[in-house]
PDB file of N, CA and C in Angstrom:
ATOM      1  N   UNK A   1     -57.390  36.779 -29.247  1.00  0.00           N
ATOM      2  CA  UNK A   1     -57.522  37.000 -30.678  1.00  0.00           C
ATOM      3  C   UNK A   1     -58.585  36.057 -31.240  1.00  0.00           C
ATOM      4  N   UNK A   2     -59.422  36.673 -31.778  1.00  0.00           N
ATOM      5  CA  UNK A   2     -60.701  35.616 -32.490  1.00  0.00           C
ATOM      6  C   UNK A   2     -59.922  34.757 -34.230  1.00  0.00           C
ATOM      7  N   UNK A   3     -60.617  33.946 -34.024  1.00  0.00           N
ATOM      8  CA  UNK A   3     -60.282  32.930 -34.852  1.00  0.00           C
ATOM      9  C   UNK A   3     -61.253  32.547 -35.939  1.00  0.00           C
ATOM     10  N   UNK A   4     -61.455  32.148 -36.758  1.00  0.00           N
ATOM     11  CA  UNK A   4     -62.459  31.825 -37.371  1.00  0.00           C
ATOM     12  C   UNK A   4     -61.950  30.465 -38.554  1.00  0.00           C
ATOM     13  N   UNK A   5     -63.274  29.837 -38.441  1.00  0.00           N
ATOM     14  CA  UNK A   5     -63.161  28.257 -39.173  1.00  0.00           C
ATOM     15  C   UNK A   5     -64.774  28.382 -39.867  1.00  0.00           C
ATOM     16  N   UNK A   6     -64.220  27.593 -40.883  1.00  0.00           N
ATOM     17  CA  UNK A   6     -65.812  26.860 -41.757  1.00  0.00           C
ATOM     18  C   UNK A   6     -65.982  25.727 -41.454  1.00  0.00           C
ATOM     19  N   UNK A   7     -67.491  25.181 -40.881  1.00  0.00           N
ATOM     20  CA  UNK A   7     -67.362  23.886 -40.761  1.00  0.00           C
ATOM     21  C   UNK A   7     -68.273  23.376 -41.610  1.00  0.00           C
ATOM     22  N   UNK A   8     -68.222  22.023 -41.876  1.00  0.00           N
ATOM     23  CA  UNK A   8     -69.282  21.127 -43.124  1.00  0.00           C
ATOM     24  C   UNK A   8     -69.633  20.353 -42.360  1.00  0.00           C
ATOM     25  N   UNK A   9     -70.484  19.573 -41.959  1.00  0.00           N
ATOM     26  CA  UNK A   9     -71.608  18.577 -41.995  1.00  0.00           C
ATOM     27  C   UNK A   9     -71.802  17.375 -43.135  1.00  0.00           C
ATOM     28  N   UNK A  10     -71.347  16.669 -43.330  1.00  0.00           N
ATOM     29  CA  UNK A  10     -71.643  16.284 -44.415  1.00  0.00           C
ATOM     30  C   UNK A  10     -72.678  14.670 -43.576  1.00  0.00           C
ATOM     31  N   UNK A  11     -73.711  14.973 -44.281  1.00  0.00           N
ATOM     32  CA  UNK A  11     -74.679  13.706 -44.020  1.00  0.00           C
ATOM     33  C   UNK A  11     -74.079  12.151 -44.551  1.00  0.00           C
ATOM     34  N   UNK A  12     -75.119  11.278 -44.151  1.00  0.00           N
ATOM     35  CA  UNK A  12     -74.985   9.711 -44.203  1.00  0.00           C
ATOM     36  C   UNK A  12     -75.512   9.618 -46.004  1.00  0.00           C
ATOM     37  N   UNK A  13     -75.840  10.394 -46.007  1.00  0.00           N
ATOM     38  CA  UNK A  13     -76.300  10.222 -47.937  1.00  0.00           C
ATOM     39  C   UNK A  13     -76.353  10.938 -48.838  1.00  0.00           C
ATOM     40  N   UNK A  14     -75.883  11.617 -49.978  1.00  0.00           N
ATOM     41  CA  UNK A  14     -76.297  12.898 -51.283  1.00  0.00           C
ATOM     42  C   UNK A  14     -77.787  12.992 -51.136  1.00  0.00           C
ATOM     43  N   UNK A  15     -78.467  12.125 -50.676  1.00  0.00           N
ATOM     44  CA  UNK A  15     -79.855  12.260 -51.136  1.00  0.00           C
ATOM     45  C   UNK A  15     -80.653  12.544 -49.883  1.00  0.00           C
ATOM     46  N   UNK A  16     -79.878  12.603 -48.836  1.00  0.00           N
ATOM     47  CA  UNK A  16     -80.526  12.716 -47.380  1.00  0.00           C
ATOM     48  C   UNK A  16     -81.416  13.918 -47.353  1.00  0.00           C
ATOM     49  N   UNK A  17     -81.593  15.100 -47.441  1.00  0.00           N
ATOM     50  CA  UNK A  17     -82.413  16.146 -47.374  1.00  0.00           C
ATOM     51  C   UNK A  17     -83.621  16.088 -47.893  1.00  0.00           C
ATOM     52  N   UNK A  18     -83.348  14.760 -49.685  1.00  0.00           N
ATOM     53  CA  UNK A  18     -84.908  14.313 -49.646  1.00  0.00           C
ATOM     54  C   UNK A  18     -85.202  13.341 -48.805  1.00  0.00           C
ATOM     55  N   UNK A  19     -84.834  12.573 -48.637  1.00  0.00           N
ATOM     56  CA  UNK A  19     -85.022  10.911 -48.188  1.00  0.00           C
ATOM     57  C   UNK A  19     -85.172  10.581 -46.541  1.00  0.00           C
ATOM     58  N   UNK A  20     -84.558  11.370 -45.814  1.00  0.00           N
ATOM     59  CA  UNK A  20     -84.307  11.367 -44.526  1.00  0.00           C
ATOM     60  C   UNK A  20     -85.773  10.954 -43.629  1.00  0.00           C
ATOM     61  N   UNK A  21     -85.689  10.200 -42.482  1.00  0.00           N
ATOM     62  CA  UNK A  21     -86.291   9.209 -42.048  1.00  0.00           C
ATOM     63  C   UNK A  21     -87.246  10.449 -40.871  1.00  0.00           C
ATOM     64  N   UNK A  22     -88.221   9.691 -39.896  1.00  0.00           N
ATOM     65  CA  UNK A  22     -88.435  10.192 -39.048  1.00  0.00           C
ATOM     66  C   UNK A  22     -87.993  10.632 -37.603  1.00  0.00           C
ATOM     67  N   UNK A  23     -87.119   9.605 -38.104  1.00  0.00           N
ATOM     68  CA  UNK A  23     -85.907   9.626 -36.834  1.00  0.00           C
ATOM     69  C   UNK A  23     -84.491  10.618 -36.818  1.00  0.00           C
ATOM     70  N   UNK A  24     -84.625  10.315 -38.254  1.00  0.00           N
ATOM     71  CA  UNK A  24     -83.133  11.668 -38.879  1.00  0.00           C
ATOM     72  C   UNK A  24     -83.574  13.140 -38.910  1.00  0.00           C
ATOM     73  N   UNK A  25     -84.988  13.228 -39.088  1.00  0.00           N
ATOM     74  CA  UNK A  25     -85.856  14.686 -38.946  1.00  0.00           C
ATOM     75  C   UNK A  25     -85.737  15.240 -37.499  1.00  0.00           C
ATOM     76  N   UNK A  26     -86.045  14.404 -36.305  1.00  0.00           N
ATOM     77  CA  UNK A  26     -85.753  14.365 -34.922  1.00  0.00           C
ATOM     78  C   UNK A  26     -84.365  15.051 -34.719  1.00  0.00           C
ATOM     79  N   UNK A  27     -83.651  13.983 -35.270  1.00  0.00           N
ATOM     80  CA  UNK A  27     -82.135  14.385 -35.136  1.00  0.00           C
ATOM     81  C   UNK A  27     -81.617  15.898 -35.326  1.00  0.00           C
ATOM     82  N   UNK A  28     -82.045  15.998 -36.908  1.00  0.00           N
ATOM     83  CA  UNK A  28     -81.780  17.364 -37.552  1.00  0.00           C
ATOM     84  C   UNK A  28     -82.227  18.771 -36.311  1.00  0.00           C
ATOM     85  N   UNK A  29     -83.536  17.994 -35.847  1.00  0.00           N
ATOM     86  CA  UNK A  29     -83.968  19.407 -34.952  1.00  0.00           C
ATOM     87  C   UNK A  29     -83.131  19.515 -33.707  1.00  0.00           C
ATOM     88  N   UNK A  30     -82.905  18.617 -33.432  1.00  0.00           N
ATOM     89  CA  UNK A  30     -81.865  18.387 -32.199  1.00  0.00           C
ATOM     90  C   UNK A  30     -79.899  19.382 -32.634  1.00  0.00           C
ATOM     91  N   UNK A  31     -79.719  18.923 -33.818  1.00  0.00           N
ATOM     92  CA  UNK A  31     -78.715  19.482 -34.373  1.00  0.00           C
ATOM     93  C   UNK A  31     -78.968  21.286 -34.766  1.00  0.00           C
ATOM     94  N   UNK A  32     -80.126  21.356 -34.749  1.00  0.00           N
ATOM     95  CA  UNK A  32     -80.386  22.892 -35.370  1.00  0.00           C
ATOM     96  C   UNK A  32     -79.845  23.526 -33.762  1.00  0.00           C
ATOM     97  N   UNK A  33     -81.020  23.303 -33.069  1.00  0.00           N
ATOM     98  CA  UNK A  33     -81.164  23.402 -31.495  1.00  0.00           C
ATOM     99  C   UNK A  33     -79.765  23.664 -31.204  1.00  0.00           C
ATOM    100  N   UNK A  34     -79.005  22.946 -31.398  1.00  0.00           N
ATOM    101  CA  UNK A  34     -77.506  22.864 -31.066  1.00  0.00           C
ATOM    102  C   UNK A  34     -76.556  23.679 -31.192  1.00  0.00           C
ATOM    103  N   UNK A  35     -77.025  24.374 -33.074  1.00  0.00           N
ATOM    104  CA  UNK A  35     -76.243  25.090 -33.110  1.00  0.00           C
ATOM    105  C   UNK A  35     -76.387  26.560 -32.821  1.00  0.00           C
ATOM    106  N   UNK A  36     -78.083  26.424 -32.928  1.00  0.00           N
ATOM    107  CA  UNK A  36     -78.774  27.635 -32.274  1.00  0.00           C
ATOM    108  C   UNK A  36     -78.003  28.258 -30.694  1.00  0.00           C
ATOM    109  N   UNK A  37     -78.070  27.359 -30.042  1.00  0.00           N
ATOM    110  CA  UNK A  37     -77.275  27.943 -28.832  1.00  0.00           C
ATOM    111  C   UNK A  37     -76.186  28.096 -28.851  1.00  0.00           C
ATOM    112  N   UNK A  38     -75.083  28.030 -29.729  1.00  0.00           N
ATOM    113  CA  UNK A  38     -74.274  28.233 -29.721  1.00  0.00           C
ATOM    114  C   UNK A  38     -73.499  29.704 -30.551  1.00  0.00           C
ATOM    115  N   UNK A  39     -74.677  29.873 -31.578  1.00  0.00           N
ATOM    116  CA  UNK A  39     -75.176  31.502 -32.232  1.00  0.00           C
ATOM    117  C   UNK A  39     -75.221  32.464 -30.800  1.00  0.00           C
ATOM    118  N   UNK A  40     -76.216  31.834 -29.996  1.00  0.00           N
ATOM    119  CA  UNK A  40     -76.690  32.652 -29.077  1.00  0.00           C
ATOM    120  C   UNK A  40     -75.797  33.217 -28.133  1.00  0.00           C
ATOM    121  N   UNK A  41     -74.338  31.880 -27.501  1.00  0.00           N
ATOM    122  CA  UNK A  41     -73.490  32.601 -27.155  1.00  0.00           C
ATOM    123  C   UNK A  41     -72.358  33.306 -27.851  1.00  0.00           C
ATOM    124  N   UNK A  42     -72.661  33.748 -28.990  1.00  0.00           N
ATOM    125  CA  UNK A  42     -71.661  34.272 -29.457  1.00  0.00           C
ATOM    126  C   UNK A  42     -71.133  33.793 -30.659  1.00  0.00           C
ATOM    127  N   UNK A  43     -70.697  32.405 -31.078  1.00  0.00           N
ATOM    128  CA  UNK A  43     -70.112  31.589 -31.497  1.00  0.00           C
ATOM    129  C   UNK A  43     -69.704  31.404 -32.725  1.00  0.00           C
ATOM    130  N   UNK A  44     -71.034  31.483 -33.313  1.00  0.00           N
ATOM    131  CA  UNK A  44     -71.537  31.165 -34.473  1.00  0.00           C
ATOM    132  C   UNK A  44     -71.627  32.060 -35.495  1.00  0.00           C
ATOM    133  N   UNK A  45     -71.420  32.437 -36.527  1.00  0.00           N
ATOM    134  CA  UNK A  45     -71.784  33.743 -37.141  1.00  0.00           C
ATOM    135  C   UNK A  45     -72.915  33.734 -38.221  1.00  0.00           C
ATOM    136  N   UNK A  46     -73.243  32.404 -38.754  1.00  0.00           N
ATOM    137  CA  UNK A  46     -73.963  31.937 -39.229  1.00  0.00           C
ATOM    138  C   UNK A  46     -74.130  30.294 -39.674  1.00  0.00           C
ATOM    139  N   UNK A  47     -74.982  29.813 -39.801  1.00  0.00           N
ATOM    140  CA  UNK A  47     -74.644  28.043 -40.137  1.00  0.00           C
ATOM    141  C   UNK A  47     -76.328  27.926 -40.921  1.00  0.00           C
ATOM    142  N   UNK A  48     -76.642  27.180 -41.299  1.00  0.00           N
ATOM    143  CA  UNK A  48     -77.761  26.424 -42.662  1.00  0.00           C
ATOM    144  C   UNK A  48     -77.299  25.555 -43.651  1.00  0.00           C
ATOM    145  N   UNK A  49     -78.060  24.708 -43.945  1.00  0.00           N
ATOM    146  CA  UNK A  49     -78.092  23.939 -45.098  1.00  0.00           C
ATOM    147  C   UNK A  49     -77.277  24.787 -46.382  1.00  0.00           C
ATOM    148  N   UNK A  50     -76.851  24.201 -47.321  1.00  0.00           N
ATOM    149  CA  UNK A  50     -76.088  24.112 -48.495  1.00  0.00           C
ATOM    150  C   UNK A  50     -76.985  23.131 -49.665  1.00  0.00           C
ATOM    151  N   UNK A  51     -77.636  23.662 -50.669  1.00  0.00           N
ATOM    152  CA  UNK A  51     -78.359  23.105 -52.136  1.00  0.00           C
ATOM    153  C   UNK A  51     -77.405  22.566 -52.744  1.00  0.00           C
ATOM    154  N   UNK A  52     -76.335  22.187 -52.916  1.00  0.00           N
ATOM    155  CA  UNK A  52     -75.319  21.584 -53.499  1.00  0.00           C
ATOM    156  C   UNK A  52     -76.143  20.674 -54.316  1.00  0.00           C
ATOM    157  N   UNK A  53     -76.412  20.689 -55.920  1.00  0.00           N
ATOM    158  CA  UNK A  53     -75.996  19.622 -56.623  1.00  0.00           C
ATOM    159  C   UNK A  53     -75.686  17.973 -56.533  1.00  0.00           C
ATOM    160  N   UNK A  54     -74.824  18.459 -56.068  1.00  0.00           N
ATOM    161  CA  UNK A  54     -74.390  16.758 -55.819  1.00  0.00           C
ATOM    162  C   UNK A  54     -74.599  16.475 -54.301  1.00  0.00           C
ATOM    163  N   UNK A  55     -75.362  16.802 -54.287  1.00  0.00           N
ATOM    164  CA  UNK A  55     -75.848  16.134 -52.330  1.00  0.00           C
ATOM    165  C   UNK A  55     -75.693  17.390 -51.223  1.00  0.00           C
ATOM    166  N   UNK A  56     -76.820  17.821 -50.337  1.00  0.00           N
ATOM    167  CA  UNK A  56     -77.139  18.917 -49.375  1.00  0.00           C
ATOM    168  C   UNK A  56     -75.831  18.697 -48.376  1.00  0.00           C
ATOM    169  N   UNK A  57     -75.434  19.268 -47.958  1.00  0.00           N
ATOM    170  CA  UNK A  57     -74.357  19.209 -46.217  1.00  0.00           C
ATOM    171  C   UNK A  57     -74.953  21.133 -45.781  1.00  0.00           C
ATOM    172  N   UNK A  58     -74.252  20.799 -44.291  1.00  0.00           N
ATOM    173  CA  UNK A  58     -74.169  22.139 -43.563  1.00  0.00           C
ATOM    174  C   UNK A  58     -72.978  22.646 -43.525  1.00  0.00           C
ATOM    175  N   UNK A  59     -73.322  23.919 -43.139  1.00  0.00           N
ATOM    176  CA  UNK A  59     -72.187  24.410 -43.319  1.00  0.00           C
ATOM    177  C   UNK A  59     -72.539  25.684 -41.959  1.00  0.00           C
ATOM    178  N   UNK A  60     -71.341  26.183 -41.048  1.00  0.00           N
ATOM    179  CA  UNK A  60     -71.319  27.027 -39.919  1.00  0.00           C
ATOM    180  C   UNK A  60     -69.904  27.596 -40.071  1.00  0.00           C
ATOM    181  N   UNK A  61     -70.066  28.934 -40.416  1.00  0.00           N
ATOM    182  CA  UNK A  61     -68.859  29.557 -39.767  1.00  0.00           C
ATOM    183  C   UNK A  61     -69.217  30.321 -38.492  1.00  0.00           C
ATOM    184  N   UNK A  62     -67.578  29.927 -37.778  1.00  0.00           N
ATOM    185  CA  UNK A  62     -67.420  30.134 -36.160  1.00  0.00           C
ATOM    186  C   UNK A  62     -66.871  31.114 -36.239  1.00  0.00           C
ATOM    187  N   UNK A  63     -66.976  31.933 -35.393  1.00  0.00           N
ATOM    188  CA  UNK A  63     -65.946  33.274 -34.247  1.00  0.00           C
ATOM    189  C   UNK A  63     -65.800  32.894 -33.214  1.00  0.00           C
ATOM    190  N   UNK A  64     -64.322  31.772 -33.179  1.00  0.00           N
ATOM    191  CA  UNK A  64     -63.883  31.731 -31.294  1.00  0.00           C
ATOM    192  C   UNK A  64     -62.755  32.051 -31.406  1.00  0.00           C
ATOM    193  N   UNK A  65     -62.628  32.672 -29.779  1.00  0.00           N
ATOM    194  CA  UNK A  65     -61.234  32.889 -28.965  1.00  0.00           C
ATOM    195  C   UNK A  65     -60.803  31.924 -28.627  1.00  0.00           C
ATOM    196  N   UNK A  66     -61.502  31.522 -26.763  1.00  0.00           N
ATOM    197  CA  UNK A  66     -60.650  29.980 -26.646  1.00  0.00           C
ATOM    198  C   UNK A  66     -61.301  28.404 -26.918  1.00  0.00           C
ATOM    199  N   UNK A  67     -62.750  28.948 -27.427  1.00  0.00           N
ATOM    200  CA  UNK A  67     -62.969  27.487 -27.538  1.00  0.00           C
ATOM    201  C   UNK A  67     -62.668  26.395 -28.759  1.00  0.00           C
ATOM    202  N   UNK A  68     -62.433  25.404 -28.990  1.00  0.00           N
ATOM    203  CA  UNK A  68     -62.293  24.422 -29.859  1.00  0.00           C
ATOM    204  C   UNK A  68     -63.198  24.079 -30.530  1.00  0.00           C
ATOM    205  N   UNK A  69     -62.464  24.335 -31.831  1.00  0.00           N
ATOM    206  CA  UNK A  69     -63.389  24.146 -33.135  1.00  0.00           C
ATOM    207  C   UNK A  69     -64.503  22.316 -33.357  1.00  0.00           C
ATOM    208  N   UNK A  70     -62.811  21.905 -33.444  1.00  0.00           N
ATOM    209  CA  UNK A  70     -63.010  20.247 -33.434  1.00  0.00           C
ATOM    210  C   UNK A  70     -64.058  20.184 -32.698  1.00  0.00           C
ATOM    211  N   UNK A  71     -63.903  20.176 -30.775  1.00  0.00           N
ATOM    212  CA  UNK A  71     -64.836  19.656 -30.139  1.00  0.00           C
ATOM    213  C   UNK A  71     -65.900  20.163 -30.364  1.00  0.00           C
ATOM    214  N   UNK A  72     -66.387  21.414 -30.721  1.00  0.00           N
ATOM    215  CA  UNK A  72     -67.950  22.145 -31.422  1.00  0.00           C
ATOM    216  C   UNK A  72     -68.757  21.065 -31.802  1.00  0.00           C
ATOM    217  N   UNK A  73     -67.835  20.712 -33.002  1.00  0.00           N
ATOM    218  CA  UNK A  73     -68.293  19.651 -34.121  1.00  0.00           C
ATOM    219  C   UNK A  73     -68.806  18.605 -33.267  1.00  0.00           C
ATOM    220  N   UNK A  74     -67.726  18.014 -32.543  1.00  0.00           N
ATOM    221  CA  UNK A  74     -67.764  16.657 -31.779  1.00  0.00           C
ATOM    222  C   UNK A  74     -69.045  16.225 -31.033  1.00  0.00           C
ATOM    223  N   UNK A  75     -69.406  17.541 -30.684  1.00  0.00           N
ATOM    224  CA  UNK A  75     -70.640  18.018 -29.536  1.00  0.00           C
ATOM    225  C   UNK A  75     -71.687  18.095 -30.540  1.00  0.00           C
ATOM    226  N   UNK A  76     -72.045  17.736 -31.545  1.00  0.00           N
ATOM    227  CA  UNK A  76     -72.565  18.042 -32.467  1.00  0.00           C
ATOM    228  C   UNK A  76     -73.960  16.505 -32.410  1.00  0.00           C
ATOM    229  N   UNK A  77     -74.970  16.828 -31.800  1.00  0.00           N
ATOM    230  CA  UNK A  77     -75.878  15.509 -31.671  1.00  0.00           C
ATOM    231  C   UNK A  77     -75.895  14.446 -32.990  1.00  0.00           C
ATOM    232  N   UNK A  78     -76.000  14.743 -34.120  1.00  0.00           N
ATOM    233  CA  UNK A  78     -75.757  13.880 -35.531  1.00  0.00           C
ATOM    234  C   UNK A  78     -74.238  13.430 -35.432  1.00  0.00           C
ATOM    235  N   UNK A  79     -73.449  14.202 -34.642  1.00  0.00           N
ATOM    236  CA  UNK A  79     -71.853  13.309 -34.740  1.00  0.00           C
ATOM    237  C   UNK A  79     -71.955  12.255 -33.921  1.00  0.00           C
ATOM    238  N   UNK A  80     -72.575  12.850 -32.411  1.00  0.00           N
ATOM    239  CA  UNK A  80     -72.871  11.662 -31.689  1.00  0.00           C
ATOM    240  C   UNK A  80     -73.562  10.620 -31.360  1.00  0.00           C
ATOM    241  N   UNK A  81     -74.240  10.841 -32.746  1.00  0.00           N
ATOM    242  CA  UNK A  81     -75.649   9.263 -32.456  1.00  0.00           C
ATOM    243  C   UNK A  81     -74.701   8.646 -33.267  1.00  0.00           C
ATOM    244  N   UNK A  82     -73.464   8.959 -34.060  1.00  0.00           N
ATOM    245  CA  UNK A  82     -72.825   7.644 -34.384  1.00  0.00           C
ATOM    246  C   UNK A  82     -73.911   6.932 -35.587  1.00  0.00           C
ATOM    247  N   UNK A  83     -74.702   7.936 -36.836  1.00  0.00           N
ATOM    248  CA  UNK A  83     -75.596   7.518 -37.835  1.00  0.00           C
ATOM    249  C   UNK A  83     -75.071   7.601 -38.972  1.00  0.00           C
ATOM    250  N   UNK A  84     -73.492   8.180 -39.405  1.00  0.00           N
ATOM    251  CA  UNK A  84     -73.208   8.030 -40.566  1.00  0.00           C
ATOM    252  C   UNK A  84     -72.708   9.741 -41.066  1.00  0.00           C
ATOM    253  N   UNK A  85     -73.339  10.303 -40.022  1.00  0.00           N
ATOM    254  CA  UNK A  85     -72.749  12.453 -40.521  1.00  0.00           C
ATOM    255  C   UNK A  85     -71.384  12.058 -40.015  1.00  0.00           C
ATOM    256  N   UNK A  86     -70.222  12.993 -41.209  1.00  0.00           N
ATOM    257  CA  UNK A  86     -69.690  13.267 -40.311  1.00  0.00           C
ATOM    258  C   UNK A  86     -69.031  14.886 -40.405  1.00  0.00           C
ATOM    259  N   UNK A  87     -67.777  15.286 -39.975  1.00  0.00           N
ATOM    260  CA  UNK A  87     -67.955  17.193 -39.925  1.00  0.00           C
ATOM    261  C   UNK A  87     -66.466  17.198 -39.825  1.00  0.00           C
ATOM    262  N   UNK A  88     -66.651  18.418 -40.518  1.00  0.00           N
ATOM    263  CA  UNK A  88     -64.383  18.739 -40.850  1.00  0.00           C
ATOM    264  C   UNK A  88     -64.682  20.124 -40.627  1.00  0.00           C
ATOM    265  N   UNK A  89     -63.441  20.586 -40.018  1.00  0.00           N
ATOM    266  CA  UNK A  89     -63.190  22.084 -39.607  1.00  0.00           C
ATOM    267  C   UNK A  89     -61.864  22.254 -40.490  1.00  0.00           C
ATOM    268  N   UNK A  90     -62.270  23.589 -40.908  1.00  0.00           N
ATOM    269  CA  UNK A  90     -61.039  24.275 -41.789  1.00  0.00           C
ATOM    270  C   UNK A  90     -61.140  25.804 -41.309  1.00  0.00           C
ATOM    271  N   UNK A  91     -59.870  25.578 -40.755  1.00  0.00           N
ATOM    272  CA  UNK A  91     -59.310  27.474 -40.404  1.00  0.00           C
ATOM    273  C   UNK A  91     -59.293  28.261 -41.770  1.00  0.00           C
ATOM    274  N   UNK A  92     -60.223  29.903 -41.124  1.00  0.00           N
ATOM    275  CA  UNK A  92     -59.968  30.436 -42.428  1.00  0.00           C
ATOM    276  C   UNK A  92     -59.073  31.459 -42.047  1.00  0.00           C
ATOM    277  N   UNK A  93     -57.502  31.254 -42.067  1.00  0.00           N
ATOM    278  CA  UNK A  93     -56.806  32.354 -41.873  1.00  0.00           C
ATOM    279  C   UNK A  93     -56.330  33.723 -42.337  1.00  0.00           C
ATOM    280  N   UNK A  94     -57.075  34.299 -42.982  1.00  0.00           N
ATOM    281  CA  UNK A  94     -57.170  35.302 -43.593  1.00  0.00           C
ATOM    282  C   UNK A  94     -59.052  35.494 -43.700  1.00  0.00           C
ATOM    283  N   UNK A  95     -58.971  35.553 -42.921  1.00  0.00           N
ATOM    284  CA  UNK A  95     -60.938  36.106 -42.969  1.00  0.00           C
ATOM    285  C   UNK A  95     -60.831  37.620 -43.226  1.00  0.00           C
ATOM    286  N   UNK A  96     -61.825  38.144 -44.368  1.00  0.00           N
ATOM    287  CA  UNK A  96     -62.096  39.506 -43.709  1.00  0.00           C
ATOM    288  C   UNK A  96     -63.341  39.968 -43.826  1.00  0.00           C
ATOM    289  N   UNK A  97     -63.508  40.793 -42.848  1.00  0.00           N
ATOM    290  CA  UNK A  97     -65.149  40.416 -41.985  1.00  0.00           C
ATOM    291  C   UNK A  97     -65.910  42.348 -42.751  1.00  0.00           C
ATOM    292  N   UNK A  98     -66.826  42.149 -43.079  1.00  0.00           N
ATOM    293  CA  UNK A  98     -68.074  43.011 -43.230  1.00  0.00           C
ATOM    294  C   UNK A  98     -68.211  44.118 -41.971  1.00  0.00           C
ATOM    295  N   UNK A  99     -67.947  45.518 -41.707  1.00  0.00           N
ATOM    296  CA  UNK A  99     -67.982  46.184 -40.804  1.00  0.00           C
ATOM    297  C   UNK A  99     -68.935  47.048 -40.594  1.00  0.00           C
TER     298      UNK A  99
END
């Protein structure tokens, strides 16, 4: 049975999308990359940036069966450089999907 979750991203700053370093730009592409392959197997149904007002985050909703939401995130290169992102999964149990 497929499952589906929203996940957020939320960066090291409200202001990060302007401000972000040369090293956090690196990162970001590394994180796109990331989630790109994970679209590719299937996974993903869509994910991009969020204009929010009060500070940019990402945002990805998933379609999995058996894999784990959490660890997605975990696997997530900006979770693991340990720079200040961090990412929450919320089940959407009642999804209903566009046919």
């Amino acid at each position: 049975m497929k499952k589906y979750f929203l996940c957020k991203l939320i960066p090291p700053r409200p202001t990060f999308a302007q401000d972000m370093t040369d090293a956090e730009a690196k990162l970001m592409q590394q994180h796109v990359a990331y989630w790109k392959g994970l679209m590719d197997r299937g996974l993903v149904i869509v994910f991009g940036p969020v204009a929010d007002p009060r500070g940019a985050y990402g945002v990805a909703i998933l379609e999995l069966e058996e894999e784990d939401a959490n660890a997605l995130g975990m696997n997530d290169p900006t979770i693991k450089a340990n720079v200040g992102f961090h990412f929450e999964v919320h089940p959407m149990d009642r999804t209903v999907l566009r046919k």
